[in-house]
PDB file of N, CA and C in Angstrom:
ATOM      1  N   UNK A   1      24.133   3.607  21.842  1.00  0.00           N
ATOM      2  CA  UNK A   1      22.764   3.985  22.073  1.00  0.00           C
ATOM      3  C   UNK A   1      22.164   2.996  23.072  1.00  0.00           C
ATOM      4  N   UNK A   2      21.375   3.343  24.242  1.00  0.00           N
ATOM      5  CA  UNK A   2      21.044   2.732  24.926  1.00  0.00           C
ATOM      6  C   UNK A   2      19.528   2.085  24.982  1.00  0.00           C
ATOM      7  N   UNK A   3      18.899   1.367  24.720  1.00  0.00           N
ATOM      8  CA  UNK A   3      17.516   0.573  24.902  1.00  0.00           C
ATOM      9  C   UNK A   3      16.308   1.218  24.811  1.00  0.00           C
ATOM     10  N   UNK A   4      16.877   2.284  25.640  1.00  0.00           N
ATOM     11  CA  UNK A   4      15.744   3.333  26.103  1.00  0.00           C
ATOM     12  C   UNK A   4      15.385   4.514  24.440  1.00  0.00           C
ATOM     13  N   UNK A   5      16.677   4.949  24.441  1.00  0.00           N
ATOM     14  CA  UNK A   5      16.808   5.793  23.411  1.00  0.00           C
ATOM     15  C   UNK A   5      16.600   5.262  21.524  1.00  0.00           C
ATOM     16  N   UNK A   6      16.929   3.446  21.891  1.00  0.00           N
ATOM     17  CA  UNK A   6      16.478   2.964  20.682  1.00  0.00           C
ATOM     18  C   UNK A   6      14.435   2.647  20.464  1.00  0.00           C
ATOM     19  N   UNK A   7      14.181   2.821  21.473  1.00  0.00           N
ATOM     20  CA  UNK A   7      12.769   2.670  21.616  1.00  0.00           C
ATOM     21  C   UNK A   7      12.522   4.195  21.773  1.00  0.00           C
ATOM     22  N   UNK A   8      12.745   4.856  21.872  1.00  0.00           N
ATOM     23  CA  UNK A   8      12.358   6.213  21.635  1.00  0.00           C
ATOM     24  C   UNK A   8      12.564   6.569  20.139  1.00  0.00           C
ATOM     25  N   UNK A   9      13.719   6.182  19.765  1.00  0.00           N
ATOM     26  CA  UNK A   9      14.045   6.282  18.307  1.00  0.00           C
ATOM     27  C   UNK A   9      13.085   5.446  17.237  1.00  0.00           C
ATOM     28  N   UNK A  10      12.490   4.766  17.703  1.00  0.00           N
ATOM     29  CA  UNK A  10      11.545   3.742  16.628  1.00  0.00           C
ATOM     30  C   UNK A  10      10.179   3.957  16.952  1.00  0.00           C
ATOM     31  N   UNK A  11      10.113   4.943  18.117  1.00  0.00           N
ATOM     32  CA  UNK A  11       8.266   5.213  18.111  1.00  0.00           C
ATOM     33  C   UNK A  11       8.440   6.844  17.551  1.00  0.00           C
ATOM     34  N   UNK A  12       9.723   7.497  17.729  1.00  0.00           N
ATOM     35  CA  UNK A  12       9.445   8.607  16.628  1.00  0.00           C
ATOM     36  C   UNK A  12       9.471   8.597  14.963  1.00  0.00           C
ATOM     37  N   UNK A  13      10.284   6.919  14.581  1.00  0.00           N
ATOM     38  CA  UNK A  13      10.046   6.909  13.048  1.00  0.00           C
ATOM     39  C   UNK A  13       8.970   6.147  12.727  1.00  0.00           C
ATOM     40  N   UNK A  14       8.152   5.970  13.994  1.00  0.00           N
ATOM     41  CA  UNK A  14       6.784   5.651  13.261  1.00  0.00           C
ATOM     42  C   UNK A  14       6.171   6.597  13.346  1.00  0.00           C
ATOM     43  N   UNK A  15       6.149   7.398  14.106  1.00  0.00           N
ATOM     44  CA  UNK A  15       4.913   8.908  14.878  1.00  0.00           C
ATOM     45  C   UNK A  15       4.671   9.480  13.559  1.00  0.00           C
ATOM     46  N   UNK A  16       6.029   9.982  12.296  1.00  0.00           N
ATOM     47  CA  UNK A  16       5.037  10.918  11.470  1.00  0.00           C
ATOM     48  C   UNK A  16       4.418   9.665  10.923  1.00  0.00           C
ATOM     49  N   UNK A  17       4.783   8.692   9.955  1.00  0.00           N
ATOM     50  CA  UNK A  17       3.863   7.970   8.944  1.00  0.00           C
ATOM     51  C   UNK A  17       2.583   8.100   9.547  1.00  0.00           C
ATOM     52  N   UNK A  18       2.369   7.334  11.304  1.00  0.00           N
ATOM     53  CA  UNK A  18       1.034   7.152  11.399  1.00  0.00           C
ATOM     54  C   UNK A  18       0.081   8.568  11.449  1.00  0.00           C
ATOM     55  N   UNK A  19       1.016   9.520  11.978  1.00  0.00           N
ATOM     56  CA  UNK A  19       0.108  10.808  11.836  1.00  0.00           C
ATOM     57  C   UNK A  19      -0.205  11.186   9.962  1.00  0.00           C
ATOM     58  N   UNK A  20       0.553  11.242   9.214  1.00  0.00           N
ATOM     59  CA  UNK A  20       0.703  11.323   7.876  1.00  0.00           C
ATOM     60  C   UNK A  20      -0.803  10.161   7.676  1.00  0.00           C
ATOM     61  N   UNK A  21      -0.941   8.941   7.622  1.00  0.00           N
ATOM     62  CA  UNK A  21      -2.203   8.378   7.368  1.00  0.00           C
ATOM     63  C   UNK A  21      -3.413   8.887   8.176  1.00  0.00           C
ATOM     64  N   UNK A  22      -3.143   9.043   9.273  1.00  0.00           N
ATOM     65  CA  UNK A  22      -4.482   9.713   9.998  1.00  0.00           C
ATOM     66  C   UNK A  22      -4.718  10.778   9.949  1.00  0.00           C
ATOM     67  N   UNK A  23      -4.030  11.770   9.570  1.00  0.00           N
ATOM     68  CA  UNK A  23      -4.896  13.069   9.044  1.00  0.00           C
ATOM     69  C   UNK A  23      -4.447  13.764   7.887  1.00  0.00           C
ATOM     70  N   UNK A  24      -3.847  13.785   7.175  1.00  0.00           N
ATOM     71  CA  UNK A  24      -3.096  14.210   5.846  1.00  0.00           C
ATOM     72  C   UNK A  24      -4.152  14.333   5.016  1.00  0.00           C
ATOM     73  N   UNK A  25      -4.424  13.005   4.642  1.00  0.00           N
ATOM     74  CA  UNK A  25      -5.867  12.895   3.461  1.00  0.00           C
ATOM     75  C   UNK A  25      -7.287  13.190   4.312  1.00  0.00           C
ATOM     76  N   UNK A  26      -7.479  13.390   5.165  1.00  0.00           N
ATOM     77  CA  UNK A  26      -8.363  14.119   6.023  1.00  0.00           C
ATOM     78  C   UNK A  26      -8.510  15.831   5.461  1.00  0.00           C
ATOM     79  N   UNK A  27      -7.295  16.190   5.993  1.00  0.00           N
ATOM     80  CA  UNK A  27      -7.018  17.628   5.620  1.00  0.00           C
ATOM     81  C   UNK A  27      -7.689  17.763   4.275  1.00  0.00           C
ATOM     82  N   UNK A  28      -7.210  16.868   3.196  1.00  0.00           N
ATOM     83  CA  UNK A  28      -6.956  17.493   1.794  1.00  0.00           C
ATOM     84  C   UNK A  28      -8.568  17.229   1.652  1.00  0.00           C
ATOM     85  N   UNK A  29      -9.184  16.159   1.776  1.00  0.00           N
ATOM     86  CA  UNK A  29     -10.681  15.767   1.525  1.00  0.00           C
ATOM     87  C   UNK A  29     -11.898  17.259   2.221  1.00  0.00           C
ATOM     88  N   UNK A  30     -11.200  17.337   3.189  1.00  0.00           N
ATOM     89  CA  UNK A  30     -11.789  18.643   3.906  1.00  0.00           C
ATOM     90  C   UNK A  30     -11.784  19.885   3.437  1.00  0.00           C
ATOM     91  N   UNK A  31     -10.570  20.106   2.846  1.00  0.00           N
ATOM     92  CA  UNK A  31     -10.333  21.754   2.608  1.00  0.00           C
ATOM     93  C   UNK A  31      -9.400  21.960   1.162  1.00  0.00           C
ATOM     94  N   UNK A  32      -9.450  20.553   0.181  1.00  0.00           N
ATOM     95  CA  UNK A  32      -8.885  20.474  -0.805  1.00  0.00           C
ATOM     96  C   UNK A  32      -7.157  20.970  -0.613  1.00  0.00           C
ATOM     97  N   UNK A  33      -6.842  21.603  -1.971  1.00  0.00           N
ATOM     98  CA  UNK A  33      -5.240  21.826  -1.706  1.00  0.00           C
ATOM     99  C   UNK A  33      -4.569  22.702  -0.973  1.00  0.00           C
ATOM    100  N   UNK A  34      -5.516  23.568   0.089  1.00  0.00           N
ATOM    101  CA  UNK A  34      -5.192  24.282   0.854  1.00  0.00           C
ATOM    102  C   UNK A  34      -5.067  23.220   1.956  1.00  0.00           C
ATOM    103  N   UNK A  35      -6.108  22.622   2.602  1.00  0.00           N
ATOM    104  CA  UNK A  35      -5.864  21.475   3.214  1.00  0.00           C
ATOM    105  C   UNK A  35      -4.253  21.019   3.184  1.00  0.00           C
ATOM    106  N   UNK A  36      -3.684  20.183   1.632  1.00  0.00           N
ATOM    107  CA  UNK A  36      -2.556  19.537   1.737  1.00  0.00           C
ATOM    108  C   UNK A  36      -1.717  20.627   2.054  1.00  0.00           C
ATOM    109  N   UNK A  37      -1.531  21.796   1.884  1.00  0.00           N
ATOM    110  CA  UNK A  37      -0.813  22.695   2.625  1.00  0.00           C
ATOM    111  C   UNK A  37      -0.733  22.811   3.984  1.00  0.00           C
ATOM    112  N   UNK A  38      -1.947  23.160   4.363  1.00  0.00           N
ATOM    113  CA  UNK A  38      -1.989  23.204   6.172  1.00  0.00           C
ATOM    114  C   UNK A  38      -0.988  21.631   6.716  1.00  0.00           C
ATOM    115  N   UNK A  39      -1.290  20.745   6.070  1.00  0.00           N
ATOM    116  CA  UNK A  39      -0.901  19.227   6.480  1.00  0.00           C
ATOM    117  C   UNK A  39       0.490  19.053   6.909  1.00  0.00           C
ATOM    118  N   UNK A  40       0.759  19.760   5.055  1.00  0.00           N
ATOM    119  CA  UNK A  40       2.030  19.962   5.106  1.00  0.00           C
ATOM    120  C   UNK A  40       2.964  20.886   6.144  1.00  0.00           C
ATOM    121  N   UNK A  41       2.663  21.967   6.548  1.00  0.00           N
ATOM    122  CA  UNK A  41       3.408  22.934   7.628  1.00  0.00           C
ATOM    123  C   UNK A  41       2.739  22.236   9.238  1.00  0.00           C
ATOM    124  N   UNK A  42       1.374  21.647   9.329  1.00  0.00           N
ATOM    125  CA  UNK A  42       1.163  21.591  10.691  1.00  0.00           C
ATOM    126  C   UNK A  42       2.106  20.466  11.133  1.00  0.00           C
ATOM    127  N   UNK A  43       1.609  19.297   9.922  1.00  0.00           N
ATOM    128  CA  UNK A  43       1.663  17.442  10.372  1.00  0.00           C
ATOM    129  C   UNK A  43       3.548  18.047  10.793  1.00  0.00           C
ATOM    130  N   UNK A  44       4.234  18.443   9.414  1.00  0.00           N
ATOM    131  CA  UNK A  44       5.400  17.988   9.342  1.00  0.00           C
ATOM    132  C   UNK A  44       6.205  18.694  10.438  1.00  0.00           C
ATOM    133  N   UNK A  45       6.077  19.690  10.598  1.00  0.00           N
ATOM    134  CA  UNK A  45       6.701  20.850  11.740  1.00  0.00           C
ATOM    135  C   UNK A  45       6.263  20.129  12.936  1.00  0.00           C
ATOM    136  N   UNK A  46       4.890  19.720  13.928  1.00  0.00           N
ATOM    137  CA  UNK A  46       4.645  19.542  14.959  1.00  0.00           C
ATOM    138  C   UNK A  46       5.686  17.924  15.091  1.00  0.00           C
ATOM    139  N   UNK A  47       5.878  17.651  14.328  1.00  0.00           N
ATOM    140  CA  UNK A  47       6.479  16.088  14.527  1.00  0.00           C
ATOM    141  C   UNK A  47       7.883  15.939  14.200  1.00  0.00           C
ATOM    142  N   UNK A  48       8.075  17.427  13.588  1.00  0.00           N
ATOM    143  CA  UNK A  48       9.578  17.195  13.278  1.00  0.00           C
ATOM    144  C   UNK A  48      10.000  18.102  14.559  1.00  0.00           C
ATOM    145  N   UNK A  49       9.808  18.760  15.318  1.00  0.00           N
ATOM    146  CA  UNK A  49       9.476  19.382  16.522  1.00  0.00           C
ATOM    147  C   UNK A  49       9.880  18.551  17.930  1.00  0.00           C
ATOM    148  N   UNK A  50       8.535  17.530  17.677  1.00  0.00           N
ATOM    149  CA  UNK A  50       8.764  16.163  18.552  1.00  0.00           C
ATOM    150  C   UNK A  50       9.604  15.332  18.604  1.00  0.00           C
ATOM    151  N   UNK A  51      10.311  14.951  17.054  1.00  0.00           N
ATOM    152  CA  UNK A  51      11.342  13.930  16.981  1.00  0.00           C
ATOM    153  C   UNK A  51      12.655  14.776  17.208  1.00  0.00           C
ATOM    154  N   UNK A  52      12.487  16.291  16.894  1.00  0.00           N
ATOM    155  CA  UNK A  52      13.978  16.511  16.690  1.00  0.00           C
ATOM    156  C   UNK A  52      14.192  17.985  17.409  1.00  0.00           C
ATOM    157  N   UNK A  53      13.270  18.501  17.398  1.00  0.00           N
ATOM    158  CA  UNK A  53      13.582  19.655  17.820  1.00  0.00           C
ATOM    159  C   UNK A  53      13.618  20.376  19.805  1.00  0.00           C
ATOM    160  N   UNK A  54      13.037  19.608  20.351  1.00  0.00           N
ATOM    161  CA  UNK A  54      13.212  19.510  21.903  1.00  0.00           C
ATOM    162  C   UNK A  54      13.980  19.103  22.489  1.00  0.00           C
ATOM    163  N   UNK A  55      14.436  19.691  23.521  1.00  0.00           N
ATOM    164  CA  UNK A  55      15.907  19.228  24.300  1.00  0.00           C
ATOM    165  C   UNK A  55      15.913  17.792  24.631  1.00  0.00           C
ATOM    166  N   UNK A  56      15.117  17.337  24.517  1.00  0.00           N
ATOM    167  CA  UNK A  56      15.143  15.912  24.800  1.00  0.00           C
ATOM    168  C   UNK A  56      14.395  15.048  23.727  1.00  0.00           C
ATOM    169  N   UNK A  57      14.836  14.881  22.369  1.00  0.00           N
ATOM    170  CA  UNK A  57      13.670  14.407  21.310  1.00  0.00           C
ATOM    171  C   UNK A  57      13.392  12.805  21.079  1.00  0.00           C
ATOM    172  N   UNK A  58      12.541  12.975  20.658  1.00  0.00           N
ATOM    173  CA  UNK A  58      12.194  11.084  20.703  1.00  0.00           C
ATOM    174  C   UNK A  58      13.385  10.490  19.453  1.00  0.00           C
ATOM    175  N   UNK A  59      13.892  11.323  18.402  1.00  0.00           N
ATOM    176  CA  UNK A  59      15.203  10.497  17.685  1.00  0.00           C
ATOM    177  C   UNK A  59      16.552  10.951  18.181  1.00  0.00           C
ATOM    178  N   UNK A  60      17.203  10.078  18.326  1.00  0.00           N
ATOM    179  CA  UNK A  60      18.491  10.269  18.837  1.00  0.00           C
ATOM    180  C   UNK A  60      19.688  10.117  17.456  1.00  0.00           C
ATOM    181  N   UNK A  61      19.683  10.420  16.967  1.00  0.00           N
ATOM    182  CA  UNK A  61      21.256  10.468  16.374  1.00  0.00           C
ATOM    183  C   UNK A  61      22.617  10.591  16.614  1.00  0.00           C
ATOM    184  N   UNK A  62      22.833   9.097  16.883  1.00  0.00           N
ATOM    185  CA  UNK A  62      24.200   8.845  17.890  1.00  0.00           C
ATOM    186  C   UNK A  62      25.047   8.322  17.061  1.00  0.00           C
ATOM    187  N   UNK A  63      25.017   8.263  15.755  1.00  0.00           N
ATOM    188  CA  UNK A  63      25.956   7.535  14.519  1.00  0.00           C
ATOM    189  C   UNK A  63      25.913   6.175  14.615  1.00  0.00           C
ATOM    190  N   UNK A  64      25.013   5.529  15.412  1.00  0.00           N
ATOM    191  CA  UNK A  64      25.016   3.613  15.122  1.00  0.00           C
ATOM    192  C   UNK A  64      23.584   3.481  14.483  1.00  0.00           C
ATOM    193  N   UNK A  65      22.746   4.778  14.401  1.00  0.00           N
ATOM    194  CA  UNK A  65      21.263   4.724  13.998  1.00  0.00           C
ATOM    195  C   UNK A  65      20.952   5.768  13.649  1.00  0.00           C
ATOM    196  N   UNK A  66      20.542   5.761  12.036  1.00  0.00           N
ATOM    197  CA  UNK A  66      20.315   7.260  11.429  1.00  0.00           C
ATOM    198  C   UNK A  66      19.052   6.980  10.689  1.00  0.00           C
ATOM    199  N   UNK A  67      18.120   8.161  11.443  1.00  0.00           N
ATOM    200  CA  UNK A  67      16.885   7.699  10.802  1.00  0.00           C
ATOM    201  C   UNK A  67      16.222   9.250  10.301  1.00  0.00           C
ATOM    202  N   UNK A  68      15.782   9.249   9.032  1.00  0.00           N
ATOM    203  CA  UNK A  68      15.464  10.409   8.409  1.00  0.00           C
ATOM    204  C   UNK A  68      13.654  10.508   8.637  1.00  0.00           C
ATOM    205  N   UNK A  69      12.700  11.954   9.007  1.00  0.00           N
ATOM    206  CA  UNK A  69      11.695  11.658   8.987  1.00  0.00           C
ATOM    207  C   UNK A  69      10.861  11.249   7.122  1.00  0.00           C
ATOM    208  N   UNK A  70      11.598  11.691   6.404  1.00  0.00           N
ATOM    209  CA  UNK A  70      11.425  11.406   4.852  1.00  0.00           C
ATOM    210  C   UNK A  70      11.637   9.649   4.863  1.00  0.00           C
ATOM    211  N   UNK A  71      12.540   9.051   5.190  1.00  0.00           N
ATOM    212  CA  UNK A  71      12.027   7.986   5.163  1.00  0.00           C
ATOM    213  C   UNK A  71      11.140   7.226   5.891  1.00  0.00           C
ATOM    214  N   UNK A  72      11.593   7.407   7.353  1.00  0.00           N
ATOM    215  CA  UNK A  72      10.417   6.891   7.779  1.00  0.00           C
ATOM    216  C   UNK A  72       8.948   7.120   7.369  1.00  0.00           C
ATOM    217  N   UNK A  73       8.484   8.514   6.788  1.00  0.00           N
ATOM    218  CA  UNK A  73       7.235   8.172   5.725  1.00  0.00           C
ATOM    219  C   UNK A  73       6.983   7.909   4.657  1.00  0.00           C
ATOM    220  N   UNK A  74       7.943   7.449   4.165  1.00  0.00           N
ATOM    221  CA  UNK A  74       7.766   6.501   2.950  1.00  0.00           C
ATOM    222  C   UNK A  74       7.946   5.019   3.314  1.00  0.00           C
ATOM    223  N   UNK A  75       8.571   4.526   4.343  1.00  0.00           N
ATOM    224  CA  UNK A  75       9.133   3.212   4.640  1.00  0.00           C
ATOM    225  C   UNK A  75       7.092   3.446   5.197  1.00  0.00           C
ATOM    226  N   UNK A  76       6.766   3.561   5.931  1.00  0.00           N
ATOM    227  CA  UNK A  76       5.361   3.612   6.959  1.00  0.00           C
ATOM    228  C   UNK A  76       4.361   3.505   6.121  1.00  0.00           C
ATOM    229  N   UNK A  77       4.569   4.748   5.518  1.00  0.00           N
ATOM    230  CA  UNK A  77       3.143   4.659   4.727  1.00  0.00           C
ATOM    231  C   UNK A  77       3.317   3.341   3.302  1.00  0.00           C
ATOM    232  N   UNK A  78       4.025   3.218   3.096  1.00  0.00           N
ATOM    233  CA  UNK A  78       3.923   2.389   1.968  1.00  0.00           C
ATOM    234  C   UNK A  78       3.885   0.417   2.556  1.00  0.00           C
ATOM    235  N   UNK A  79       4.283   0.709   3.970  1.00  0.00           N
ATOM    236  CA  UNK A  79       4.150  -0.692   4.715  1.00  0.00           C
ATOM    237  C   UNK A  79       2.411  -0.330   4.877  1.00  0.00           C
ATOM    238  N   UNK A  80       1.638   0.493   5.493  1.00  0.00           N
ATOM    239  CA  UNK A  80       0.755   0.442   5.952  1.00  0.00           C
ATOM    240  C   UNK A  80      -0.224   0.398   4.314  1.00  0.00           C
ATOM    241  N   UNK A  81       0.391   0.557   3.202  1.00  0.00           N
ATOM    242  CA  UNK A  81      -0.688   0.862   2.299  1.00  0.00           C
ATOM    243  C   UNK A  81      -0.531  -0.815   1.513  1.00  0.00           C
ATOM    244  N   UNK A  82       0.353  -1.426   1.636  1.00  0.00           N
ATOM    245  CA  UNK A  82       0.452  -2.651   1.427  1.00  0.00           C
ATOM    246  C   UNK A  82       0.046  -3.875   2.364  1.00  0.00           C
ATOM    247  N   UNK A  83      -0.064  -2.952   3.760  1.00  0.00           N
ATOM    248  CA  UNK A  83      -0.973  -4.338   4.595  1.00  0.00           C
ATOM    249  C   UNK A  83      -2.196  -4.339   4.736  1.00  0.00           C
ATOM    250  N   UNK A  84      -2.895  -3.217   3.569  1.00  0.00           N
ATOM    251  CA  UNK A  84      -4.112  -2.768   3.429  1.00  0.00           C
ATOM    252  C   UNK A  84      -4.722  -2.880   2.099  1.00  0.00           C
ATOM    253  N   UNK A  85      -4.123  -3.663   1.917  1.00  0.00           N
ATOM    254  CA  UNK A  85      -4.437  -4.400   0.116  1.00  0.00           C
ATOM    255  C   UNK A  85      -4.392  -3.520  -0.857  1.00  0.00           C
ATOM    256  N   UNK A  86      -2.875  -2.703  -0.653  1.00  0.00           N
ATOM    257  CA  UNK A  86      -2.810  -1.550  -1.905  1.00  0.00           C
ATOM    258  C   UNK A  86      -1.565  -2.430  -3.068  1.00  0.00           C
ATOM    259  N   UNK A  87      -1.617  -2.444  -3.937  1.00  0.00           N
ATOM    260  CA  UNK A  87      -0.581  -2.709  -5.451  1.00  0.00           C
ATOM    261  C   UNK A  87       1.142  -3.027  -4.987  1.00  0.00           C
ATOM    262  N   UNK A  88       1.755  -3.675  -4.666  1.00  0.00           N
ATOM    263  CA  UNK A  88       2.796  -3.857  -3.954  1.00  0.00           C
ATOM    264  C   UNK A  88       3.426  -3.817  -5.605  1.00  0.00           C
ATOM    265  N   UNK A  89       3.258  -4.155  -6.355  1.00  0.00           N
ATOM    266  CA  UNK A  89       4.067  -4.396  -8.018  1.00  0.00           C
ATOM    267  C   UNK A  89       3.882  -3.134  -8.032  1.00  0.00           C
ATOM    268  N   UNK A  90       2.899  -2.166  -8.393  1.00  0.00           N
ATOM    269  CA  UNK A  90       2.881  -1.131  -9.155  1.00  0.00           C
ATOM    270  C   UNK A  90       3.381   0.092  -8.184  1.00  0.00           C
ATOM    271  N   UNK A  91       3.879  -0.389  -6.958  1.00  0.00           N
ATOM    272  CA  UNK A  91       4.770   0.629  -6.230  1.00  0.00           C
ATOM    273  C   UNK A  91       6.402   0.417  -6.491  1.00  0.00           C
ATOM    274  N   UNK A  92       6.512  -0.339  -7.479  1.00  0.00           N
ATOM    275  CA  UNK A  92       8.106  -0.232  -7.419  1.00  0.00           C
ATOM    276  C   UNK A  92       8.827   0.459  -8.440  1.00  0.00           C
ATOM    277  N   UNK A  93       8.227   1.363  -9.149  1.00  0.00           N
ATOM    278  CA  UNK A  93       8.447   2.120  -9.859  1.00  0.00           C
ATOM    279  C   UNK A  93       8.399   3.361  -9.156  1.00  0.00           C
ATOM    280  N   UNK A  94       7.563   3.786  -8.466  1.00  0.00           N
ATOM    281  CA  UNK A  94       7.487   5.221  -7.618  1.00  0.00           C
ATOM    282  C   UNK A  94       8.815   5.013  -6.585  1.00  0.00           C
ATOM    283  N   UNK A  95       9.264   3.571  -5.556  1.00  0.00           N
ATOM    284  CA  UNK A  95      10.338   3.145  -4.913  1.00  0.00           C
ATOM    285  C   UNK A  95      11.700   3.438  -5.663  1.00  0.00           C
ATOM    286  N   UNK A  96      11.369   3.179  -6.406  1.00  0.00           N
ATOM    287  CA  UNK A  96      13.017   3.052  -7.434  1.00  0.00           C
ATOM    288  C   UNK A  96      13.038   4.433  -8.293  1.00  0.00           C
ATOM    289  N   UNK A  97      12.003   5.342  -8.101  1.00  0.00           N
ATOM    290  CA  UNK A  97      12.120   6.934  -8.742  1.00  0.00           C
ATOM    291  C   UNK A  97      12.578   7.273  -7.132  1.00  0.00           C
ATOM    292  N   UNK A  98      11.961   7.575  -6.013  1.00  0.00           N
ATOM    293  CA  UNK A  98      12.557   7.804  -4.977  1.00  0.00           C
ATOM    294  C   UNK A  98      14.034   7.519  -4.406  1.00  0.00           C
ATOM    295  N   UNK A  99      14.845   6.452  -4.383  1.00  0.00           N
ATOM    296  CA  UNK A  99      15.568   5.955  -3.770  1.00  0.00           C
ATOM    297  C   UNK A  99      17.057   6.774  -5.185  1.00  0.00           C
ATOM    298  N   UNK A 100      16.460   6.609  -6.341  1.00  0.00           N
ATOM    299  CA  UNK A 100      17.137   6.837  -7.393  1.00  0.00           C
ATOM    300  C   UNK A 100      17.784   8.904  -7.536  1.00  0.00           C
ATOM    301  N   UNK A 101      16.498   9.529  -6.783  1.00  0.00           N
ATOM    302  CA  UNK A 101      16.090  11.086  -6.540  1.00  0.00           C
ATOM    303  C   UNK A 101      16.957  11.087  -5.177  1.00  0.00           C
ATOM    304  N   UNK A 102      17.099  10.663  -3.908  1.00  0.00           N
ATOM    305  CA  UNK A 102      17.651  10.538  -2.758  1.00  0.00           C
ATOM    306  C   UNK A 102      19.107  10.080  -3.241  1.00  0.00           C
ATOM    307  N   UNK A 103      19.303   9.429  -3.993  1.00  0.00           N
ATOM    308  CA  UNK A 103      21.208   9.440  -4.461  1.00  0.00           C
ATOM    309  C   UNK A 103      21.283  10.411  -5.112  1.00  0.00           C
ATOM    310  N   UNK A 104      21.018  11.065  -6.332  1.00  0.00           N
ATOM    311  CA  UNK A 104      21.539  12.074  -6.955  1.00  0.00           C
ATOM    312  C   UNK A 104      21.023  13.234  -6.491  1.00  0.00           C
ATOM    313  N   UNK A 105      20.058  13.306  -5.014  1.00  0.00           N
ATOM    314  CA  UNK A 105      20.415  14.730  -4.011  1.00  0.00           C
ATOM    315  C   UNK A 105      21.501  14.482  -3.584  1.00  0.00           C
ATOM    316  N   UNK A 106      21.760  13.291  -2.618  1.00  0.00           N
ATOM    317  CA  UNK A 106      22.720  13.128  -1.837  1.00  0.00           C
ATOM    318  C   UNK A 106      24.472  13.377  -2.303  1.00  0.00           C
ATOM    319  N   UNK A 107      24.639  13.024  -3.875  1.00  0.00           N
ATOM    320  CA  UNK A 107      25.860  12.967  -4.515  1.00  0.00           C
ATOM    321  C   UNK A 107      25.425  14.766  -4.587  1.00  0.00           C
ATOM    322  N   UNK A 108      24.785  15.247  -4.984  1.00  0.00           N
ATOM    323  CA  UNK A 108      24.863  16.701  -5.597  1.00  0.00           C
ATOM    324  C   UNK A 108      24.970  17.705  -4.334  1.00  0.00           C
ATOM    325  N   UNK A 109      24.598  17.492  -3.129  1.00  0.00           N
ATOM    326  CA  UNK A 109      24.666  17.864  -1.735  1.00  0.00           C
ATOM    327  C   UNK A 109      26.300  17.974  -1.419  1.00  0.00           C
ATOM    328  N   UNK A 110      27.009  16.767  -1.388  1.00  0.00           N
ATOM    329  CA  UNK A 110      28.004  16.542  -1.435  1.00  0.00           C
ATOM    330  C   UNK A 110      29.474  17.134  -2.327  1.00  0.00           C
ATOM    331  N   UNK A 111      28.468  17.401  -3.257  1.00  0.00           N
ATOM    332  CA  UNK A 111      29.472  18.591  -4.494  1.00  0.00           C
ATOM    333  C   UNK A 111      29.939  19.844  -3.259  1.00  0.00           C
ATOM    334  N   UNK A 112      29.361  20.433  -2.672  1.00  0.00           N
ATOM    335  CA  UNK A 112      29.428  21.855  -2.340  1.00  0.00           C
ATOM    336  C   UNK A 112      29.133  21.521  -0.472  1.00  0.00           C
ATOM    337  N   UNK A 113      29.195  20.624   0.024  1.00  0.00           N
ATOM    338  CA  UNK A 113      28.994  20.949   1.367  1.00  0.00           C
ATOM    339  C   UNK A 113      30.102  20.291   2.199  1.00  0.00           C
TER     340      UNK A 113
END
């Protein structure tokens, strides 16, 4: 992977988190759970679009760097909600239900594919 493409690759696994904080809870405050719906199909599609879906996308997946947009918004938002004086203890229980849910997809994925 070349310099170029690793800096393309690290401003698309930040692009959703920061879009995910800047308008997500916008949406939902605005238009309640229809809101988190719209959020959900606009935020995630227009950016998964951007990172992955254009002939030329801002993530590259070249096998020396594998970056998922699911993590990058959990790695983002949970950096940005901790440099913002949110509970760093009482997130490691939601961390360790996640990471714990992402192995036993990943092993059960693996059964059949």
């Amino acid at each position: 992977m070349t310099i170029s493409l690793g800096i393309a690759t690290i401003l698309g696994g930040f692009l959703f988190p920061f879009v995910v904080r800047m308008i997500w809870g916008k949406m939902v405050d605005q238009w309640g759970a229809i809101g988190g719906w719209m959020a959900a199909a606009f935020v995630v599609g227009t950016i998964w679009c951007i990172n992955h879906g254009i002939s030329t996308p801002m993530i590259t997946q070249s096998g020396t760097a594998w970056v998922d947009m699911g993590l990058s918004a959990g790695v983002g938002v949970w950096v940005a909600s901790a440099l913002t004086g949110g509970s760093v203890k009482k997130s490691y229980r939601n961390i360790l239900a996640a990471v714990s849910g992402g192995i036993l997809g990943g092993f059960l994925l693996s059964l059949f594919l």
